[in-house]
N, C-alpha and C. Protein backbone atom coordinates (compact mmCIF):
# COMPACT_ATOMS: atom_id res chain seq x y z
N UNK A 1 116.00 57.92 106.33
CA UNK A 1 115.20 58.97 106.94
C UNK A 1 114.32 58.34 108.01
N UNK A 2 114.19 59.00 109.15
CA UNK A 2 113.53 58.33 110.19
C UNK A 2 111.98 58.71 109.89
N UNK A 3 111.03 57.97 110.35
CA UNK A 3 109.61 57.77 110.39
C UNK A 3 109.25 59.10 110.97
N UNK A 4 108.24 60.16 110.56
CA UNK A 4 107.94 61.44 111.26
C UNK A 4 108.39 62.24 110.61
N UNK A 5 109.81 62.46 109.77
CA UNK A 5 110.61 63.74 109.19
C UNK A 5 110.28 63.81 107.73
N UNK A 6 109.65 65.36 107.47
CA UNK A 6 109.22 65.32 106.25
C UNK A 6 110.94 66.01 105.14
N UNK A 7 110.80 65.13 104.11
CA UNK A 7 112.05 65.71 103.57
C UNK A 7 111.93 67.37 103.17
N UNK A 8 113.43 67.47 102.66
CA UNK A 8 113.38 69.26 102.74
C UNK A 8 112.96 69.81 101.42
N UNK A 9 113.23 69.07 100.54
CA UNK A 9 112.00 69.43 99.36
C UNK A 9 110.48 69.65 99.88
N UNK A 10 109.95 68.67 100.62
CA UNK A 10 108.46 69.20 100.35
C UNK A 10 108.41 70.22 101.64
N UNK A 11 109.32 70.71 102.55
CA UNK A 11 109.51 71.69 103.56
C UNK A 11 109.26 72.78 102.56
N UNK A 12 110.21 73.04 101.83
CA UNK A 12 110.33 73.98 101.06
C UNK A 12 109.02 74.58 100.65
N UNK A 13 108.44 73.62 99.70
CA UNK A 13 107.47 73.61 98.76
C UNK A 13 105.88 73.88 99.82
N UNK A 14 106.08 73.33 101.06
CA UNK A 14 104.82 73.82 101.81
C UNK A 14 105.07 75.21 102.03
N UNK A 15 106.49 75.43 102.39
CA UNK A 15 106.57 77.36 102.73
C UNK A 15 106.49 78.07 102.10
N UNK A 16 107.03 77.90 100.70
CA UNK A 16 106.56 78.21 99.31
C UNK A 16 104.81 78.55 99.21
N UNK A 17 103.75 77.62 99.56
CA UNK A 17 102.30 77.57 99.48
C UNK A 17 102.28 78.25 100.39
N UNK A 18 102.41 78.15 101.77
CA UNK A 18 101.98 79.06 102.66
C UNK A 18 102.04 80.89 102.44
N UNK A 19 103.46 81.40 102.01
CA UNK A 19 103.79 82.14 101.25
C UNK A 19 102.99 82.71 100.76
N UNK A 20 102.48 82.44 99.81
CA UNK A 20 101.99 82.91 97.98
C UNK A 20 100.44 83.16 99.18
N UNK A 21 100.09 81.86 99.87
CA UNK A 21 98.85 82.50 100.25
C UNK A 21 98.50 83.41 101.66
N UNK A 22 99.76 83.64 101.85
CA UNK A 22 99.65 84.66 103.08
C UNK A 22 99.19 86.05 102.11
N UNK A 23 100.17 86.21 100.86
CA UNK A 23 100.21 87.69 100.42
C UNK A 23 99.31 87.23 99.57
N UNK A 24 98.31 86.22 99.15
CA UNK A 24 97.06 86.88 98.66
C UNK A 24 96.06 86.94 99.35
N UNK A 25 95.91 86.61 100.88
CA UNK A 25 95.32 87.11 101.65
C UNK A 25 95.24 88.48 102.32
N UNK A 26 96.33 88.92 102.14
CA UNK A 26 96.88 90.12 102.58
C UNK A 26 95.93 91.43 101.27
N UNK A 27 96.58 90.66 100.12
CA UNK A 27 96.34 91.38 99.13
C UNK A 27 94.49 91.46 99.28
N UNK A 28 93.96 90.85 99.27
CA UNK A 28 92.56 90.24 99.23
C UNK A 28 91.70 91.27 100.47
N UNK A 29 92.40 91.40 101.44
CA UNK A 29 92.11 91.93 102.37
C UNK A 29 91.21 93.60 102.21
N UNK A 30 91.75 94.21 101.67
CA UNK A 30 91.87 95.27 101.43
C UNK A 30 90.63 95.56 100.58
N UNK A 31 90.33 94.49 100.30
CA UNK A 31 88.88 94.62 99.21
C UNK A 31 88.82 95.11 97.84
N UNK A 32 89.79 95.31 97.43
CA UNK A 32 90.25 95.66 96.30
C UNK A 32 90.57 94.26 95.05
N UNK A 33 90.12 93.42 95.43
CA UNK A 33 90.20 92.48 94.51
C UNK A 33 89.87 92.92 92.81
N UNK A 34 90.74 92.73 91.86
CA UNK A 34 90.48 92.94 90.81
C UNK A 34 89.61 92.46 89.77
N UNK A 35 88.76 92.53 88.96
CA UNK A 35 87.68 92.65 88.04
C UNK A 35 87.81 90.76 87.74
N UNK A 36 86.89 90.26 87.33
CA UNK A 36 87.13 89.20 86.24
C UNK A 36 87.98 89.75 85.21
N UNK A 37 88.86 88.35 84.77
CA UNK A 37 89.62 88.95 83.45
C UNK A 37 91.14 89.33 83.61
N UNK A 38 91.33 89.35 85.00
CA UNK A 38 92.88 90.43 85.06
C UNK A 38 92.63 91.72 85.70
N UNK A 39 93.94 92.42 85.26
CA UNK A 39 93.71 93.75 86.12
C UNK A 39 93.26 95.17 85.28
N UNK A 40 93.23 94.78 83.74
CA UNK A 40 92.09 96.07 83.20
C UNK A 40 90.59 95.74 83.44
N UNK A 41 89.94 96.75 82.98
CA UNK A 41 88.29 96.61 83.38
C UNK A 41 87.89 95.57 82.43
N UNK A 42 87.05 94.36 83.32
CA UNK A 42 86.46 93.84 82.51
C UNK A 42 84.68 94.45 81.88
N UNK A 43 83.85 94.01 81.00
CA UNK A 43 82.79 94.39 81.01
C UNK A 43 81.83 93.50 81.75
N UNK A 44 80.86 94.42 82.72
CA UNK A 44 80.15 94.13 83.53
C UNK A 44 79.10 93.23 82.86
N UNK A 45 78.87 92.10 83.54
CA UNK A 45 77.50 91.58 83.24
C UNK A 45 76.27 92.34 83.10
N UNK A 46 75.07 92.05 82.72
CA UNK A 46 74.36 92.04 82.70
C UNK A 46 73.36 92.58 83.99
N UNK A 47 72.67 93.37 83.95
CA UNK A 47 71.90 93.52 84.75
C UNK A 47 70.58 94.54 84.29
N UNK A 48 69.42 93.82 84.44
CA UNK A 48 68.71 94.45 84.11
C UNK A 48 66.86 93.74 84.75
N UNK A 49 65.85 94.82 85.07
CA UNK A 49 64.84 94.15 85.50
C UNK A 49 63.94 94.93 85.85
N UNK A 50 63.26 94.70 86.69
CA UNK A 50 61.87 95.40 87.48
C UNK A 50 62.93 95.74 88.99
N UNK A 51 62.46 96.96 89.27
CA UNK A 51 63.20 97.39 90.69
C UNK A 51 62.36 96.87 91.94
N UNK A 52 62.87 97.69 92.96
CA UNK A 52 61.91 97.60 94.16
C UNK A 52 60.38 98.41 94.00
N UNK A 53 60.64 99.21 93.68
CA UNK A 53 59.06 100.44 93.35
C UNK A 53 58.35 100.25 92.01
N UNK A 54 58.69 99.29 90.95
CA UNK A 54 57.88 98.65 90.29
C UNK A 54 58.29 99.36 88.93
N UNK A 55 59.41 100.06 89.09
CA UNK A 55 60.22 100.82 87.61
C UNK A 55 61.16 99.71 87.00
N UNK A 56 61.91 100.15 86.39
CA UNK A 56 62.51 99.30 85.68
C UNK A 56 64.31 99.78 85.52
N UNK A 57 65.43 98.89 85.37
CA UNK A 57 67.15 99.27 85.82
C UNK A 57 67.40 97.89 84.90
N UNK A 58 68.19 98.87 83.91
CA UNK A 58 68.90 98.52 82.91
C UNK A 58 70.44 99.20 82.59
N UNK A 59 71.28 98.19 83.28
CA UNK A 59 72.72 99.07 83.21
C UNK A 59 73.20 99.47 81.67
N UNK A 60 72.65 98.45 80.63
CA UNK A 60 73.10 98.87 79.47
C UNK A 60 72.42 100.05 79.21
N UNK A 61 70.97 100.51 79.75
CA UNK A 61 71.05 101.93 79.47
C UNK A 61 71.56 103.26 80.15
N UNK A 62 72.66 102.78 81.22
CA UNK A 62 73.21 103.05 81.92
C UNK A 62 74.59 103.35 81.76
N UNK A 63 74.58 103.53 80.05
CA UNK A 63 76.46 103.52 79.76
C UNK A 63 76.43 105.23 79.56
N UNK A 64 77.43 106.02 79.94
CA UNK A 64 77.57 107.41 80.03
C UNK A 64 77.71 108.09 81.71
N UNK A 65 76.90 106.91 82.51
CA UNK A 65 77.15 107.23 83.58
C UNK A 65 77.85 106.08 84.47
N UNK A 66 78.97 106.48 85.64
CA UNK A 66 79.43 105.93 86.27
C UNK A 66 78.43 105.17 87.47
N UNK A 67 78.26 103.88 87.67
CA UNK A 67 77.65 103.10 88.63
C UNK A 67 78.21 102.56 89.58
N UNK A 68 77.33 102.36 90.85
CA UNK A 68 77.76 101.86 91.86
C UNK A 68 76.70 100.67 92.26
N UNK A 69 77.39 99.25 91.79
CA UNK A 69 76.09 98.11 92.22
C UNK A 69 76.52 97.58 93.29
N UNK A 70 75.93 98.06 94.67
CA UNK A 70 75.96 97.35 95.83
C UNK A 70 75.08 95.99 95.78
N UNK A 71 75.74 95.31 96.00
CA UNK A 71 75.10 93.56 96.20
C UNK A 71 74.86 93.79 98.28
N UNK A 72 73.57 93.38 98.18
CA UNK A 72 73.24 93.72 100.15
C UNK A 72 71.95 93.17 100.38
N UNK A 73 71.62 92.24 101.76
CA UNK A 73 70.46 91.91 102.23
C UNK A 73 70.00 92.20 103.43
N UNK A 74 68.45 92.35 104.01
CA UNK A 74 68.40 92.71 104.83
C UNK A 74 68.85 92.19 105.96
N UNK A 75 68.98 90.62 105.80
CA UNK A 75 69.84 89.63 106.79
C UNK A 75 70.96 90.19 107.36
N UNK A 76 71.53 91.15 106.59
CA UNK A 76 73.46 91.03 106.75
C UNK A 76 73.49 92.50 107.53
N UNK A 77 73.53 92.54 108.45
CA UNK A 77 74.26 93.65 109.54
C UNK A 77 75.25 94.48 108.75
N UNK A 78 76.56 93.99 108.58
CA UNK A 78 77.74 94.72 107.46
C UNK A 78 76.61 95.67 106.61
N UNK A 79 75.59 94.97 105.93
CA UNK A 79 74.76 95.97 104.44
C UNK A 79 74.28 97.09 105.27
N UNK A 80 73.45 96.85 106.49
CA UNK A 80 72.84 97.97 107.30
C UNK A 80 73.90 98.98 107.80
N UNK A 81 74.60 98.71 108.06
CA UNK A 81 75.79 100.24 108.13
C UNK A 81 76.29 100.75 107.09
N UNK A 82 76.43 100.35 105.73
CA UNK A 82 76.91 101.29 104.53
C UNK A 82 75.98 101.59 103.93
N UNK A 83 74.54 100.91 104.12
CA UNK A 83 73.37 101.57 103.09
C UNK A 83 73.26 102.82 103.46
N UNK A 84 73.35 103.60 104.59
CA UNK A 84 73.42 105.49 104.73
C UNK A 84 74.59 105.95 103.98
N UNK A 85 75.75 104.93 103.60
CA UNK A 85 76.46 105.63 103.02
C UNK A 85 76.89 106.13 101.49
N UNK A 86 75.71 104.96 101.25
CA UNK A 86 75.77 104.65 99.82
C UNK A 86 74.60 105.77 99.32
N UNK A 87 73.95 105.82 99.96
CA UNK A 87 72.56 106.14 99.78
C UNK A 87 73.28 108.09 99.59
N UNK A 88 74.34 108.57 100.47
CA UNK A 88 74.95 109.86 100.66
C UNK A 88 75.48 110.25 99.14
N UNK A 89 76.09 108.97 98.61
CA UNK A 89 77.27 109.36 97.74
C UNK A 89 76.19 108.99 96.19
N UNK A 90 75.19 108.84 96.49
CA UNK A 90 73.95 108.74 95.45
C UNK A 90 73.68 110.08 95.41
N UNK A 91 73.29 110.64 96.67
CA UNK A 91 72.65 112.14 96.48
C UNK A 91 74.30 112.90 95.53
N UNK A 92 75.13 112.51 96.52
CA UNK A 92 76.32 113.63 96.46
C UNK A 92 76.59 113.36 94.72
N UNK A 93 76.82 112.75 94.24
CA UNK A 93 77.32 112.56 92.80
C UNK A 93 76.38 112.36 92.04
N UNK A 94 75.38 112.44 92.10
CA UNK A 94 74.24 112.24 90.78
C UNK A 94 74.07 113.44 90.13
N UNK A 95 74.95 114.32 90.50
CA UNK A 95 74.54 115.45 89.44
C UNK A 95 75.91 115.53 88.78
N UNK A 96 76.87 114.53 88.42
CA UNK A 96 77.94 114.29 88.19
C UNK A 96 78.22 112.87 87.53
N UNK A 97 76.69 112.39 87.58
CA UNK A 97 77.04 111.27 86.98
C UNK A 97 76.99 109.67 87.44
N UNK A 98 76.43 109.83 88.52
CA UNK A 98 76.56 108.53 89.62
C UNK A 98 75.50 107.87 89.65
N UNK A 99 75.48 107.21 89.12
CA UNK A 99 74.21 105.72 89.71
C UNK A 99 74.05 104.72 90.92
N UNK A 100 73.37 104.52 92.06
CA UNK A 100 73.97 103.85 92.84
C UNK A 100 72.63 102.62 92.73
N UNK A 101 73.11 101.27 92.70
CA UNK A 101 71.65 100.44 92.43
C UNK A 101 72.27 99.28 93.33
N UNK A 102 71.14 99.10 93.99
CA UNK A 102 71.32 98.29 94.81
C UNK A 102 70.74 96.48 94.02
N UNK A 103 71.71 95.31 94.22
CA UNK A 103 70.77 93.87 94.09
C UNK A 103 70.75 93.47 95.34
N UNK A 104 69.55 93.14 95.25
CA UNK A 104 69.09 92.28 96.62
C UNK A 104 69.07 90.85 96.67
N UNK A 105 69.80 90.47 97.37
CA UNK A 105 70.14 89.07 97.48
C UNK A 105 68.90 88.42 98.08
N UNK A 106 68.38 87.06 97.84
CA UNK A 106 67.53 86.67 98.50
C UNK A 106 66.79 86.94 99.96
N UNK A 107 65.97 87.82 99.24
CA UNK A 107 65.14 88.69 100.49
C UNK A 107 63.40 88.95 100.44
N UNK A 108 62.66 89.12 101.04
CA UNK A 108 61.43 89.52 100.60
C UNK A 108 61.67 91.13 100.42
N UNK A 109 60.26 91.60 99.78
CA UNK A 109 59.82 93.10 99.09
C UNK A 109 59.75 93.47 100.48
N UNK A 110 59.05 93.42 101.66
CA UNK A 110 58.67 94.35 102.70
C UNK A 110 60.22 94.44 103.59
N UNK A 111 61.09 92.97 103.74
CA UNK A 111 62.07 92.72 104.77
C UNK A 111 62.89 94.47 104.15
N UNK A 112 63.11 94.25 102.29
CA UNK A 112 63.93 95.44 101.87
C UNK A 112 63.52 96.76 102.48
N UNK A 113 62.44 96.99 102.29
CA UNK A 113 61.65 98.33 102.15
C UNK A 113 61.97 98.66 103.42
N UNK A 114 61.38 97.75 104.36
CA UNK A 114 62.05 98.27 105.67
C UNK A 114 63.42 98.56 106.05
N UNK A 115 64.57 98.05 105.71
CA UNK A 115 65.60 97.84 105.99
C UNK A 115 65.95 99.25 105.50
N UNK A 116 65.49 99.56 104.15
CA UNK A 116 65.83 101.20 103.46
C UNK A 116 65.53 102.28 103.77
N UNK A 117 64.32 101.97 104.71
CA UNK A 117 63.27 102.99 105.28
C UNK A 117 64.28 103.17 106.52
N UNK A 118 64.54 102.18 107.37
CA UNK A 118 65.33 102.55 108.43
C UNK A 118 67.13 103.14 108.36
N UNK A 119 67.43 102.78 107.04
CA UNK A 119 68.75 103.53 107.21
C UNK A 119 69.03 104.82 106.42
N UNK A 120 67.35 105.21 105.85
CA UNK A 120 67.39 106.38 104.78
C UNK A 120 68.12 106.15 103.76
N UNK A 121 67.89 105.37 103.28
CA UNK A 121 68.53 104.64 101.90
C UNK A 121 67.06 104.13 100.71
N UNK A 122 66.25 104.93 101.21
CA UNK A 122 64.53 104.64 100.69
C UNK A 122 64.79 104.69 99.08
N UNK A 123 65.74 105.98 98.90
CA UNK A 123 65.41 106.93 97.59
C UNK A 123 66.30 105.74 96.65
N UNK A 124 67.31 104.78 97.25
CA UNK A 124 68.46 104.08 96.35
C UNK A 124 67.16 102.99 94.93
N UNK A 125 67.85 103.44 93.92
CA UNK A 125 67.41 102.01 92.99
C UNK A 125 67.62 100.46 93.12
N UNK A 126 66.37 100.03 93.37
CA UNK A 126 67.07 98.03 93.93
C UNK A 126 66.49 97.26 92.91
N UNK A 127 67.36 96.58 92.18
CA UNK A 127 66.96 95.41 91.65
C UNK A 127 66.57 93.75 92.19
N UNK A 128 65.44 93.28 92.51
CA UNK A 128 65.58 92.30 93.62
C UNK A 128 66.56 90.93 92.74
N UNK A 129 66.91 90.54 93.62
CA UNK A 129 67.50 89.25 92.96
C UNK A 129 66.91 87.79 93.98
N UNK A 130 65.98 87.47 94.31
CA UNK A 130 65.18 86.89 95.07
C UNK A 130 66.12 85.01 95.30
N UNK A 131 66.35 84.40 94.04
CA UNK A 131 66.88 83.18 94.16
C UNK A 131 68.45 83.62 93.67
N UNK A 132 69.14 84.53 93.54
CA UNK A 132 70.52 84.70 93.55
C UNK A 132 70.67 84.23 92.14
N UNK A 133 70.48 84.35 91.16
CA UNK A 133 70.74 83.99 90.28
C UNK A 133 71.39 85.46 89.45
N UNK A 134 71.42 86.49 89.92
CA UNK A 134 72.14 87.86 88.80
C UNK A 134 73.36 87.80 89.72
N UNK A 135 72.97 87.67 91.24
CA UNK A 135 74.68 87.81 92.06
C UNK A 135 75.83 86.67 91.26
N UNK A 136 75.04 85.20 91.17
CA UNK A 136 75.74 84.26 90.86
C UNK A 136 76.75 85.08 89.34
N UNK A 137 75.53 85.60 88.16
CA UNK A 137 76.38 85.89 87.22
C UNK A 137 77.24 87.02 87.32
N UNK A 138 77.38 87.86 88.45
CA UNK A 138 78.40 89.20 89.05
C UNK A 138 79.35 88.39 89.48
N UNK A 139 79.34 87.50 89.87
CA UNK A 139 80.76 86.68 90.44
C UNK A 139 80.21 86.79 91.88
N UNK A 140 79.96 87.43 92.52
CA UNK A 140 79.25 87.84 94.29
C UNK A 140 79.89 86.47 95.14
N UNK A 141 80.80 87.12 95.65
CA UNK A 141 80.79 85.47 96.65
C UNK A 141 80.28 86.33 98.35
N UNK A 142 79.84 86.87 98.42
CA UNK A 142 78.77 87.35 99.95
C UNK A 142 78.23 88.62 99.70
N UNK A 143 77.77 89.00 101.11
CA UNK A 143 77.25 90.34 101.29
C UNK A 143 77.94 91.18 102.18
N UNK A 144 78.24 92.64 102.50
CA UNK A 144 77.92 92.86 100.78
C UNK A 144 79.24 93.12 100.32
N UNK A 145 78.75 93.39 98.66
CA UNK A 145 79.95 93.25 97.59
C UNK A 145 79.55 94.57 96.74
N UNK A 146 80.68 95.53 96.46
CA UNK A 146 80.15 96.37 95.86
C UNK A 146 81.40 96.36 94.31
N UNK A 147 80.40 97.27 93.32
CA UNK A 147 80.95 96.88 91.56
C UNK A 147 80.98 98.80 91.42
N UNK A 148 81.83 98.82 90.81
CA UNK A 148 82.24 99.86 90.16
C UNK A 148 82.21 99.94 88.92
N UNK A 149 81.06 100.56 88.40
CA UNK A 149 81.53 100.12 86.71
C UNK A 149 81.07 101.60 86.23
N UNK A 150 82.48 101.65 85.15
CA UNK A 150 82.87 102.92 84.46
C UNK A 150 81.32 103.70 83.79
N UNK A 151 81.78 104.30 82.72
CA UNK A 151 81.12 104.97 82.05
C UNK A 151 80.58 103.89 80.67
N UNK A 152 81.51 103.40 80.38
CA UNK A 152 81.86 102.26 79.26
C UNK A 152 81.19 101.31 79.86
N UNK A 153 80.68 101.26 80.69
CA UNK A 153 79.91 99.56 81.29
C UNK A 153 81.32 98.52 81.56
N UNK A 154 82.14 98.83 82.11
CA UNK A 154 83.30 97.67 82.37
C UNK A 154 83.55 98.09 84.06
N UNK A 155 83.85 96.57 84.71
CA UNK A 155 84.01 97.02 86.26
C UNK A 155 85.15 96.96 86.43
N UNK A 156 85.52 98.49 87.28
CA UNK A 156 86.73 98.59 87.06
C UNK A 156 87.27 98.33 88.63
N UNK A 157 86.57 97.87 89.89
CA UNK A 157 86.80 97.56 91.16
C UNK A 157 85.51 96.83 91.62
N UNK A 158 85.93 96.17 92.68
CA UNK A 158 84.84 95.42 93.23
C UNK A 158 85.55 95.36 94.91
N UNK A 159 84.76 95.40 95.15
CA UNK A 159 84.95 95.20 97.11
C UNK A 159 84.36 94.53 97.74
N UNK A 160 85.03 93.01 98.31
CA UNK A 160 84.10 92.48 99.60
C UNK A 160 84.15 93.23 100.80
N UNK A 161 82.86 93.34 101.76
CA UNK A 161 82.69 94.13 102.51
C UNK A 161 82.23 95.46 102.70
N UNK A 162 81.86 95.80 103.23
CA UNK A 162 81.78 96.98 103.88
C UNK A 162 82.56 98.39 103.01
N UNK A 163 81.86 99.24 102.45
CA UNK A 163 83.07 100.11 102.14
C UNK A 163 82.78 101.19 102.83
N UNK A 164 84.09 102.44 102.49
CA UNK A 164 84.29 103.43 103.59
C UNK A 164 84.03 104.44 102.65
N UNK A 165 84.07 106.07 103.26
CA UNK A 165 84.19 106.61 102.10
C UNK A 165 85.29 107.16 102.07
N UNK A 166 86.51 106.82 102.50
CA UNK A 166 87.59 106.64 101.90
C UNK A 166 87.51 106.21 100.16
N UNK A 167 87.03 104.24 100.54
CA UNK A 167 87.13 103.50 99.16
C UNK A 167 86.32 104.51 98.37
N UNK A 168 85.38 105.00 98.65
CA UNK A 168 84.46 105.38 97.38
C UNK A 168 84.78 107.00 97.04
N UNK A 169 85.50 107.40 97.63
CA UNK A 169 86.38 108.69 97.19
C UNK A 169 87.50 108.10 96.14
N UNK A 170 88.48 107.24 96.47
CA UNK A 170 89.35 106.69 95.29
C UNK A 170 89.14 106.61 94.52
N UNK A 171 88.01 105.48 94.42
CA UNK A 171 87.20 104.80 93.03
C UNK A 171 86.35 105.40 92.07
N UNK A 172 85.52 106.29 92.85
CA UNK A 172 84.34 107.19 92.34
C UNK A 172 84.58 108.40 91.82
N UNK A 173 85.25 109.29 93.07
CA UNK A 173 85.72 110.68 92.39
C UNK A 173 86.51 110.87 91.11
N UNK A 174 87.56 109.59 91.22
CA UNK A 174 87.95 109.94 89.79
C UNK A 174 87.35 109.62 88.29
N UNK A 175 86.25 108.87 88.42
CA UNK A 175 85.55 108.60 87.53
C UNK A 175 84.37 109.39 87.31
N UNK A 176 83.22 110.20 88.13
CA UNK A 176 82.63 111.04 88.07
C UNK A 176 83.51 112.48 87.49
N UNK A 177 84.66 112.72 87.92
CA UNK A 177 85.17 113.88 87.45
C UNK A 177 85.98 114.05 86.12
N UNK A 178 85.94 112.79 85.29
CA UNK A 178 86.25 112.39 84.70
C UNK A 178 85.75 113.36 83.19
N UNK A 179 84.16 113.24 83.49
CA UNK A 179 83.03 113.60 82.72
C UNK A 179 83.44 114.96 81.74
């Protein structure tokens, strides 16, 4: 074999890798990445604390109703365009069952308040998460990331990015109507 030519076994075996990670990029894309655990619902971590307005958000007392935990900071541009939307589908489904709670990724109390005040997202529940330590135990790998978790406390979708309300018609309606 001349100097430079890779044999056709490891040809193979790189197109093979390239492959597998084109279509889980593809797959990945879409934001639909599936739960910890596989592809039934796993049960949601933990979350629980002092909010932004000085009340208190406890998802375990939160089982009966369907939740929506947006992970978002005021840093991140992407969070400032879906907080009006999140903040919509809070009004629209809470008489159906919908929780929408926001964690705040390492941020100050005023940077939030403002950020909510300006996209009319004032009324949403926020749990701060100041040194990232509740995102870390959600799995969160950025902002923002949003959790779907059932009635049962298990998340049954999660989305990097931005969602539409497309996604949150799929995910939501059928679980609010569920009831």
């Amino acid at each position: 074999m001349r100097p430079g030519r890779m044999p056709l076994g490891r040809c193979v075996v790189l197109l093979l890798v390239a492959a597998v990670g084109a279509v889980l990029a593809t797959g990945l894309r879409d934001g639909a990445a599936p739960p910890a655990g596989g592809p039934s619902p796993a049960p949601a971590p933990r979350l629980a604390g002092s909010t932004l307005d000085g009340g208190r958000f406890d998802l375990a007392e939160a089982r009966g109703h369907v939740v929506v935990v947006n992970v978002f900071a005021s840093w991140c541009g992407p969070c400032r365009d879906e907080l009006p939307l999140l903040a919509d589908a809070a009004r629209r489904w809470a008489p159906d069952g919908l929780r929408v709670v926001g964690l705040n990724l390492r941020d100050g109390p005023e940077a939030v308040r403002a950020l909510l005040a300006e996209t009319g997202a004032d009324d949403l529940t926020v749990v701060p998460d100041p040194d990232g330590t509740r995102g870390v135990e959600w799995g969160v790998r950025g902002v923002p990331e949003t959790f779907v978790v059932d009635r049962d406390g298990r998340i049954v979708t999660r989305h990097q990015g931005v969602v539409s309300r497309q996604w949150l018609d799929r995910w939501v309606t059928p679980l609010v109507e569920a009831a």
